[in-house]
N, C-alpha and C. Protein backbone atom coordinates (compact mmCIF):
# COMPACT_ATOMS: atom_id res chain seq x y z
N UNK A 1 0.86 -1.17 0.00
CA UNK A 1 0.00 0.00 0.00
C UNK A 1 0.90 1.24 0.00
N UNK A 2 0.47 1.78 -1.03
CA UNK A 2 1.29 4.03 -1.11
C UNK A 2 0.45 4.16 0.31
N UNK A 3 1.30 5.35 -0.04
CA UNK A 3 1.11 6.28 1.08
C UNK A 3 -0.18 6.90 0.78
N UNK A 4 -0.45 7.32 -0.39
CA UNK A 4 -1.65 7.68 -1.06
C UNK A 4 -2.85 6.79 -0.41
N UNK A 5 -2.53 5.61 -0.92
CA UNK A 5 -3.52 4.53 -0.46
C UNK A 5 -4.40 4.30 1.03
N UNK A 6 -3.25 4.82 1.93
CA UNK A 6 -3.27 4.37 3.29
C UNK A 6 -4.23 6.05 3.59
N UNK A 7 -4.57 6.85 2.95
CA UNK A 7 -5.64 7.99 2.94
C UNK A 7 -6.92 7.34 3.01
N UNK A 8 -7.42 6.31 2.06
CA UNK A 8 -8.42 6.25 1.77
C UNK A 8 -9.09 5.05 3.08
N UNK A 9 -8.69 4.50 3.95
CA UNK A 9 -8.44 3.99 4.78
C UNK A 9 -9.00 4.64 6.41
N UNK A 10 -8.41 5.74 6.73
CA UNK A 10 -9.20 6.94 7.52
C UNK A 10 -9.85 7.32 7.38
N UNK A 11 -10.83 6.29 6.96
CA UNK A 11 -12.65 7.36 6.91
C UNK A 11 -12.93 7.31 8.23
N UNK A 12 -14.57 8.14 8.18
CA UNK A 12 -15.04 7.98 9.39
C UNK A 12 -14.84 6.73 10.43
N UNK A 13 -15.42 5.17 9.96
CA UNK A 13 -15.27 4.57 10.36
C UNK A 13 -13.81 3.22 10.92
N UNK A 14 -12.98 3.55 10.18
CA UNK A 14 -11.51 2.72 10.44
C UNK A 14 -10.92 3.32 11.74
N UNK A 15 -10.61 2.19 12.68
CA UNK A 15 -10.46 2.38 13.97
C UNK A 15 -9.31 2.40 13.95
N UNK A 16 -8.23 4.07 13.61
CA UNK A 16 -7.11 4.82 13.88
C UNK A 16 -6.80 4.80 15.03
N UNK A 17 -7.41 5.08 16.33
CA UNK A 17 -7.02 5.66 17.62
C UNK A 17 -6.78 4.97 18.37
N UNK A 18 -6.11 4.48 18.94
CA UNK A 18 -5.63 3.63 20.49
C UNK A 18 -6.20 4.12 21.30
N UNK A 19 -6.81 3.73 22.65
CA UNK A 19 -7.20 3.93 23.47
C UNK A 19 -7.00 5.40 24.12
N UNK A 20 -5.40 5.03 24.75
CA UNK A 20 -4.64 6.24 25.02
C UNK A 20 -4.94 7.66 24.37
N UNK A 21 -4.59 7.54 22.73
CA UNK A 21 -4.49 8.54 21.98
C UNK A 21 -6.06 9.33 22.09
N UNK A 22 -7.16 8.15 21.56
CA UNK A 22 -8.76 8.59 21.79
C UNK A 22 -8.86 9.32 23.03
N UNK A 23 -8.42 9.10 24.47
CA UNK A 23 -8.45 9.61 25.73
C UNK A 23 -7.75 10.93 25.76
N UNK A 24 -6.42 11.01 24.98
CA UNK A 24 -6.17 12.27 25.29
C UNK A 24 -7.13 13.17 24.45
N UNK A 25 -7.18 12.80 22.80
CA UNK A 25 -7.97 13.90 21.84
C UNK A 25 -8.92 14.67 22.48
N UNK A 26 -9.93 13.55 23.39
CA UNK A 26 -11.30 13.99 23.73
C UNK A 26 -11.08 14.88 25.25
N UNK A 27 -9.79 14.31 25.97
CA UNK A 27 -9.52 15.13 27.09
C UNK A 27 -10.12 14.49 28.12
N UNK A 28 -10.22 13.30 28.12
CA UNK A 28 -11.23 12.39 28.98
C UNK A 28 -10.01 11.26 29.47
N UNK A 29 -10.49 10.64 30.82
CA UNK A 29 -9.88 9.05 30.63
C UNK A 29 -10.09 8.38 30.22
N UNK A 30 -8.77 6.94 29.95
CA UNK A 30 -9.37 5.67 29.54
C UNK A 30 -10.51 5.05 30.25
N UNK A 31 -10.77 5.45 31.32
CA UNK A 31 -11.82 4.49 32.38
C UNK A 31 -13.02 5.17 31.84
N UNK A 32 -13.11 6.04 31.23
CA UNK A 32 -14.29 7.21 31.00
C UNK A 32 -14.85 6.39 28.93
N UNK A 33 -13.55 5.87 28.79
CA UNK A 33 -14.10 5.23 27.55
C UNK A 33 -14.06 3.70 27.70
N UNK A 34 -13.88 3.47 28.60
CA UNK A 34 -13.81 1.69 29.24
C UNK A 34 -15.55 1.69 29.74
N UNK A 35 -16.13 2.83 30.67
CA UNK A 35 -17.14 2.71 30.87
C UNK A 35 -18.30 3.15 29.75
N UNK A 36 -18.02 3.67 28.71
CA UNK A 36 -19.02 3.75 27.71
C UNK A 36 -19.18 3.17 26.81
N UNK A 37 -18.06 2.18 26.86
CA UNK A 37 -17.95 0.77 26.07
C UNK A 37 -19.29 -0.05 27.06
N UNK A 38 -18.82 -0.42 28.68
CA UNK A 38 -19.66 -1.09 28.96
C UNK A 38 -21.45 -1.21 29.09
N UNK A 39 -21.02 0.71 29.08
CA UNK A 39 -22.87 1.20 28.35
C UNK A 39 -23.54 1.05 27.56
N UNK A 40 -22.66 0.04 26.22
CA UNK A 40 -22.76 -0.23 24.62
C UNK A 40 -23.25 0.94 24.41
N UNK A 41 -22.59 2.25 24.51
CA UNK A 41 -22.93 3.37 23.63
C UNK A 41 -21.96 2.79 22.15
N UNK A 42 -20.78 2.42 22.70
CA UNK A 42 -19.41 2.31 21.39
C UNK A 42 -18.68 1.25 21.82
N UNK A 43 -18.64 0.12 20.96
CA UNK A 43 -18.00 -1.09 20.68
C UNK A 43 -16.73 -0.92 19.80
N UNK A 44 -15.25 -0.34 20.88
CA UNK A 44 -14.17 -0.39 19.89
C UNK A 44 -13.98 -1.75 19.41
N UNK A 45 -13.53 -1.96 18.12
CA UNK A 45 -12.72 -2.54 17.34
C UNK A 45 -11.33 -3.40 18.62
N UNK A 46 -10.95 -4.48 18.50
CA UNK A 46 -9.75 -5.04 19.34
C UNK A 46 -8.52 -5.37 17.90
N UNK A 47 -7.66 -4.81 18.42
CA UNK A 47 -6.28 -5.26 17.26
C UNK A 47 -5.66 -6.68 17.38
N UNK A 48 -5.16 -6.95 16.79
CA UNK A 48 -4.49 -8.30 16.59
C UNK A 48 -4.25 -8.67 18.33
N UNK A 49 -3.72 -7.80 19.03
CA UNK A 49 -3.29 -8.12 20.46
C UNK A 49 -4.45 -7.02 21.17
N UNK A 50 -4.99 -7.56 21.18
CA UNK A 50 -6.65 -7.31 22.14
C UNK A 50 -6.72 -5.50 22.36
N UNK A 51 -6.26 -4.92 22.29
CA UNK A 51 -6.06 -3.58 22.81
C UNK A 51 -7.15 -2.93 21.53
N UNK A 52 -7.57 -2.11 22.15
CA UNK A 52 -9.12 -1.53 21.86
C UNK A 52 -8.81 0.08 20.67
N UNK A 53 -9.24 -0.30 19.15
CA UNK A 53 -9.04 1.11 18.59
C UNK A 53 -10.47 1.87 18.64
N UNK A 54 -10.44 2.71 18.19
CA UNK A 54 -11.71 3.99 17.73
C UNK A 54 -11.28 4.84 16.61
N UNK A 55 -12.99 4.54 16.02
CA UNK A 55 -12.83 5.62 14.78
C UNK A 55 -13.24 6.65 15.05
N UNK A 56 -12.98 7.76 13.92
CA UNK A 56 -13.80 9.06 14.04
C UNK A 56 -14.73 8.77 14.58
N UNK A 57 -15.97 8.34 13.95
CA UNK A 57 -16.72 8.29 14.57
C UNK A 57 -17.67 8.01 15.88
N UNK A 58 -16.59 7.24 16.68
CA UNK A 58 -16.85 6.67 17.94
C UNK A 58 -16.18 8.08 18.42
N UNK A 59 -15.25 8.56 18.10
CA UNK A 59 -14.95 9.58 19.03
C UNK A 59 -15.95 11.31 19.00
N UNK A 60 -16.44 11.01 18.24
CA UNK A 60 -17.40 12.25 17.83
C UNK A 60 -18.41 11.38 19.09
N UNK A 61 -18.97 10.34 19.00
CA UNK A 61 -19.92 10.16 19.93
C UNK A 61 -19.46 10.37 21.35
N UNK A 62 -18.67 9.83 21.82
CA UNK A 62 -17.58 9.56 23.01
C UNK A 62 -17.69 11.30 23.55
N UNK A 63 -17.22 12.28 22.39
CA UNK A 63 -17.34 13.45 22.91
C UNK A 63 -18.60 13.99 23.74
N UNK A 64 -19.81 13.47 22.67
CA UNK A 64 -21.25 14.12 23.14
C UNK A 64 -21.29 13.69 24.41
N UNK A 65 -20.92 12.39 24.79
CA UNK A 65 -21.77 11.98 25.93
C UNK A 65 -20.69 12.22 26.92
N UNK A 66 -19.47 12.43 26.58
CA UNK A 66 -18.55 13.35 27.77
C UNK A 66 -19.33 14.75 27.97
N UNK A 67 -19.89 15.70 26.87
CA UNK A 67 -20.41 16.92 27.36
C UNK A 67 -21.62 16.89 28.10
N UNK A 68 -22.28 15.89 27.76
CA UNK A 68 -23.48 15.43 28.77
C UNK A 68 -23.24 14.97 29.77
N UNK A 69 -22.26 14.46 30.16
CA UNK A 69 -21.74 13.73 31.22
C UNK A 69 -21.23 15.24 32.46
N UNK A 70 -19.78 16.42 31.80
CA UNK A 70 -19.55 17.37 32.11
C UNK A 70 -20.88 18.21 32.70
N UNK A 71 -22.04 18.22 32.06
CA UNK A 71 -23.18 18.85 32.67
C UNK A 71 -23.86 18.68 33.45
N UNK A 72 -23.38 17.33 34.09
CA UNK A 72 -24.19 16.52 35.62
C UNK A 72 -25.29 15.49 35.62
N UNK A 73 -25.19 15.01 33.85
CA UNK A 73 -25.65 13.75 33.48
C UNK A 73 -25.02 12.33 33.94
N UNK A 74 -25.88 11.90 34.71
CA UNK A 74 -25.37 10.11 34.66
C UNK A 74 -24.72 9.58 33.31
N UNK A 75 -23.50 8.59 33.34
CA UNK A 75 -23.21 8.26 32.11
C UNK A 75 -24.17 7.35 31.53
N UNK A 76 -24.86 6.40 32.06
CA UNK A 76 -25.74 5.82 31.33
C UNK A 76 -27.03 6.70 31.08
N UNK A 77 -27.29 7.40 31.66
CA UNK A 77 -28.45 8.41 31.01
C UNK A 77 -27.68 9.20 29.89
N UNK A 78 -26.45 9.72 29.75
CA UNK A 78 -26.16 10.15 28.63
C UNK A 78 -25.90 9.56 27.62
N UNK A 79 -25.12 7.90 27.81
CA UNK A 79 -25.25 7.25 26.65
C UNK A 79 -27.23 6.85 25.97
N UNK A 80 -27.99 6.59 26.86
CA UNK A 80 -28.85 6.61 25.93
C UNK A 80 -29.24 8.01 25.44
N UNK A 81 -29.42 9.08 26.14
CA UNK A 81 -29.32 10.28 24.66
C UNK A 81 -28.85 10.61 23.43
N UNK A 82 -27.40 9.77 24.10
CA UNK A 82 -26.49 10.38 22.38
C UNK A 82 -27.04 8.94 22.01
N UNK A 83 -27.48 7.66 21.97
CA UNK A 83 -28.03 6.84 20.87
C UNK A 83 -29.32 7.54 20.29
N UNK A 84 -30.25 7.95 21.45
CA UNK A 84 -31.37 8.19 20.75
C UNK A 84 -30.90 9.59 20.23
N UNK A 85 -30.42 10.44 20.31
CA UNK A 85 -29.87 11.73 19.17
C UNK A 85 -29.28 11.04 17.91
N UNK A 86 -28.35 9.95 18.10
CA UNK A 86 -28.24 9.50 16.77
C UNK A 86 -29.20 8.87 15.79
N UNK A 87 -29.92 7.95 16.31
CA UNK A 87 -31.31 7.35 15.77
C UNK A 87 -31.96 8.13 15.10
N UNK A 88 -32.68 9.57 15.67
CA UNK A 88 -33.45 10.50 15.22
C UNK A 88 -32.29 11.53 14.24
N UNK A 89 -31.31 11.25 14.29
CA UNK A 89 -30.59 12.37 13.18
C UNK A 89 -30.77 10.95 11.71
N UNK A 90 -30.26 9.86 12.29
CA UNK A 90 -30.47 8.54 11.11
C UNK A 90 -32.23 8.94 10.37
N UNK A 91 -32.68 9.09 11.34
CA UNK A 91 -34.57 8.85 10.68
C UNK A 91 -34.59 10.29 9.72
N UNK A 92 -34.34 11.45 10.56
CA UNK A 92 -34.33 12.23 9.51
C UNK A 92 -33.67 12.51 8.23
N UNK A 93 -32.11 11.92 8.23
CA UNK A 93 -31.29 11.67 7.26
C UNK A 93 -32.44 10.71 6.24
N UNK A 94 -33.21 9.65 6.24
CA UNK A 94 -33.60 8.93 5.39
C UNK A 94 -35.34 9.21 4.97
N UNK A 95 -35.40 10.18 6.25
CA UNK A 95 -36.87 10.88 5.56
C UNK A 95 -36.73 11.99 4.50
N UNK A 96 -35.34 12.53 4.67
CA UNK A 96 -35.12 13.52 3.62
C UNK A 96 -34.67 12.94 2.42
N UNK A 97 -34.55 12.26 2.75
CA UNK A 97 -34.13 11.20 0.87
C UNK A 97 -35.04 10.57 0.64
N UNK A 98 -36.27 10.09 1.49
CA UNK A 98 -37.62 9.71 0.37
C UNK A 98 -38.22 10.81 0.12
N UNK A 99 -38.10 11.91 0.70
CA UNK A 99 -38.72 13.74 0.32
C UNK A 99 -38.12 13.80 -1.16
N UNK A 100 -36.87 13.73 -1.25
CA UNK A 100 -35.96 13.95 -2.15
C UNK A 100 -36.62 13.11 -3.64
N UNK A 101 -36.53 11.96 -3.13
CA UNK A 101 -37.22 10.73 -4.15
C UNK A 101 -38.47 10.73 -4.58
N UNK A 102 -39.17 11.20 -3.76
CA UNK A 102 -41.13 11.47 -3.82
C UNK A 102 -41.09 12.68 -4.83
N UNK A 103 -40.41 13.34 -4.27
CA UNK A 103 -40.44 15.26 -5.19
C UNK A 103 -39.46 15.31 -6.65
N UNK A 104 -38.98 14.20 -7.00
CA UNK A 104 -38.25 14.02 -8.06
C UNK A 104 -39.35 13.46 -8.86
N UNK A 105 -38.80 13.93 -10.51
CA UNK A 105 -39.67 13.59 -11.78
C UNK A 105 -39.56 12.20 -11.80
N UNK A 106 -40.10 10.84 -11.96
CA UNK A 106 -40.75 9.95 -12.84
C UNK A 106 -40.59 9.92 -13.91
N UNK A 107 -39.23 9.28 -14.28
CA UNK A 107 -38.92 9.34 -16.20
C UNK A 107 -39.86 8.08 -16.65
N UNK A 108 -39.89 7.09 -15.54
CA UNK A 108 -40.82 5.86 -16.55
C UNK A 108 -42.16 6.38 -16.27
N UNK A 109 -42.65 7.43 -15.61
CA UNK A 109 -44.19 7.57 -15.49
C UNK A 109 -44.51 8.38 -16.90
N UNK A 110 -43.84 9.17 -17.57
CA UNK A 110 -44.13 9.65 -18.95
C UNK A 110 -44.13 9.05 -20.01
N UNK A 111 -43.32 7.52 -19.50
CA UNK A 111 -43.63 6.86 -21.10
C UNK A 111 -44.88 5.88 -21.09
């Protein structure tokens, strides 16, 4: 693999971050993402030798429910918010694309 290659690889979801590294980005501890694992808010990824990565995207979540957490939220009351905030951003993401699909022309309805 180029170096080029190894870009396309860091999407949202490819679990880049080590534990450690995820803990410092977010400014949180490991025990603080050990326990929101056990909340099944976020199921890291384990590497060849068991040690736990995160993707972007787990760490974008990881954040929310640290700021909910910072505000004097229980962590398990904040992990189910940030699921159900994600759920309802998912529903609207796919209600706006049958909006999208409904309000679009019908090329086979004219013939």
């Amino acid at each position: 693999m180029t170096a080029d290659d190894s870009y396309g690889r860091l999407d949202d979801d490819y679990p880049a971050y080590t534990m450690g590294r995820a803990a410092e980005m977010l400014g949180t501890t490991q025990s603080f993402l050990r326990a929101i694992g056990e909340a099944c808010l976020i199921t890291p990824l384990r590497s060849a030798g068991g040690h736990r990565r995160y993707s972007r995207y787990q760490l974008r979540i990881a954040a929310r429910a640290r700021e909910l957490v910072d505000q004097g939220t229980p962590i398990e009351a904040a992990c189910r918010i940030v699921i159900l905030e994600d759920q309802l951003e998912e529903a609207q993401r796919i209600n706006a694309e049958h909006r999208r699909t409904a309000e679009s022309p019908n090329p086979t309805a004219a013939a």
